[in-house]
Protein backbone atom coordinates (compact mmCIF):
# COMPACT_ATOMS: atom_id res chain seq x y z
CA UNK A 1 0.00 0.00 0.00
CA UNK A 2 1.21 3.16 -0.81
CA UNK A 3 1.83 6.62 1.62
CA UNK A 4 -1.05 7.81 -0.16
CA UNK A 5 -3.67 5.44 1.16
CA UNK A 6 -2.44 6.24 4.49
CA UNK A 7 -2.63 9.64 3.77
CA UNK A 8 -6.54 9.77 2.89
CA UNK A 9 -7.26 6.95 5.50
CA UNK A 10 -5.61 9.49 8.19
CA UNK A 11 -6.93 12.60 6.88
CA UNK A 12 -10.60 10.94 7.42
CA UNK A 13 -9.82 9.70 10.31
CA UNK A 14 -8.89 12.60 11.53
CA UNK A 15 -11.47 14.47 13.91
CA UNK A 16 -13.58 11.28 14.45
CA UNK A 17 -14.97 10.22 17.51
CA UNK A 18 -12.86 7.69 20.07
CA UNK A 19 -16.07 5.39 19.43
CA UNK A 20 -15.56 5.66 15.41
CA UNK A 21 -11.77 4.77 15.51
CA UNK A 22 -12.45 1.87 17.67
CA UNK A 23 -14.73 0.85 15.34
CA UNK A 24 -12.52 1.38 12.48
CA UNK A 25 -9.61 -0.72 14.47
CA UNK A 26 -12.14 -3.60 14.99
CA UNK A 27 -13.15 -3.96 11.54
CA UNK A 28 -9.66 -3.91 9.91
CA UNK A 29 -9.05 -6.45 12.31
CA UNK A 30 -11.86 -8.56 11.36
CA UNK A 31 -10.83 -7.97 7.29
CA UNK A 32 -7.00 -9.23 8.54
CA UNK A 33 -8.24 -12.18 10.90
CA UNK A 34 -11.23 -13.37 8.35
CA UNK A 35 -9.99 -16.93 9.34
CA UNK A 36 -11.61 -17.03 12.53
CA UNK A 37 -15.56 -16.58 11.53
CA UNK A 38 -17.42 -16.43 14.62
CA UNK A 39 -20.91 -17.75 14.26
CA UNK A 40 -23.96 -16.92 16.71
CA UNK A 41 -26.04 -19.66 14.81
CA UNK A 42 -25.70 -23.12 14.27
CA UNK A 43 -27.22 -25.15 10.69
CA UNK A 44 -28.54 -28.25 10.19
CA UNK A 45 -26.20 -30.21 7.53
CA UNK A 46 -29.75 -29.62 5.39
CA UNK A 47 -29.46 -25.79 5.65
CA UNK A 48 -25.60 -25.57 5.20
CA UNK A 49 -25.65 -27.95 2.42
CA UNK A 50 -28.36 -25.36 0.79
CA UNK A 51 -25.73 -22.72 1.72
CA UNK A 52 -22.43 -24.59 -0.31
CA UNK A 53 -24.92 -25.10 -3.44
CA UNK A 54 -25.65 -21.28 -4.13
CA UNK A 55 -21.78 -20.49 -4.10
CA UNK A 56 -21.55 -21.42 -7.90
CA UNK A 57 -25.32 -20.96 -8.50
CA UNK A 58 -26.18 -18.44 -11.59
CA UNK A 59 -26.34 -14.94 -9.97
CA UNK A 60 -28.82 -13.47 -12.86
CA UNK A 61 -31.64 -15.76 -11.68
CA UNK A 62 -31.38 -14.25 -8.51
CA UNK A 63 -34.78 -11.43 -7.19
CA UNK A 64 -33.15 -7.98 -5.62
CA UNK A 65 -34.04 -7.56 -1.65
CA UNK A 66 -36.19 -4.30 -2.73
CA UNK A 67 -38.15 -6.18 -5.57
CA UNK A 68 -38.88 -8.87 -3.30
CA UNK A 69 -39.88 -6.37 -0.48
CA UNK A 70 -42.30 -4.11 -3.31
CA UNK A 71 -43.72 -7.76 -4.43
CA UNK A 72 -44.70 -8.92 -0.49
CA UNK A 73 -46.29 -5.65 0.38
CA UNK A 74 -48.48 -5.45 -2.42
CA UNK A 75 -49.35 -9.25 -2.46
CA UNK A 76 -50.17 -8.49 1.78
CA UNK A 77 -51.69 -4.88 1.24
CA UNK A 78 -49.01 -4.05 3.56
């Protein structure tokens, strides 16, 4: 990485909040340690099986979170 990254991360990071750096710190750290997933949830072998067969699956057939969302309230009258 170059002095110039540095430069604009630091210049951001400048005047931020004690809370915001922390935040900052704990989230490079989670980019540099993304070996150790922690998981709050446990899957059946049914559900994670589901899981490993969408990593290759064909991304185009896919329905966006909003379209999905606009579809359920009208279906609901929500």
């Amino acid at each position: 990485m170059d002095s110039i990254t540095f430069d604009l991360l630091a210049n951001k990071l400048k005047n931020a909040p004690q809370s915001v750096l922390e935040r900052v710190i704990a989230y490079v750290d989670t980019l540099i340690d993304s070996k150790e997933v922690s998981k709050t949830y446990t899957l059946t072998k049914q559900q994670q099986q589901i899981l490993d067969n969408q990593i290759n699956s064909d991304k185009s057939t896919y329905t966006k979170a909003e379209t999905l969302y606009s579809d359920l309230k009208k279906k609901y009258e929500l």
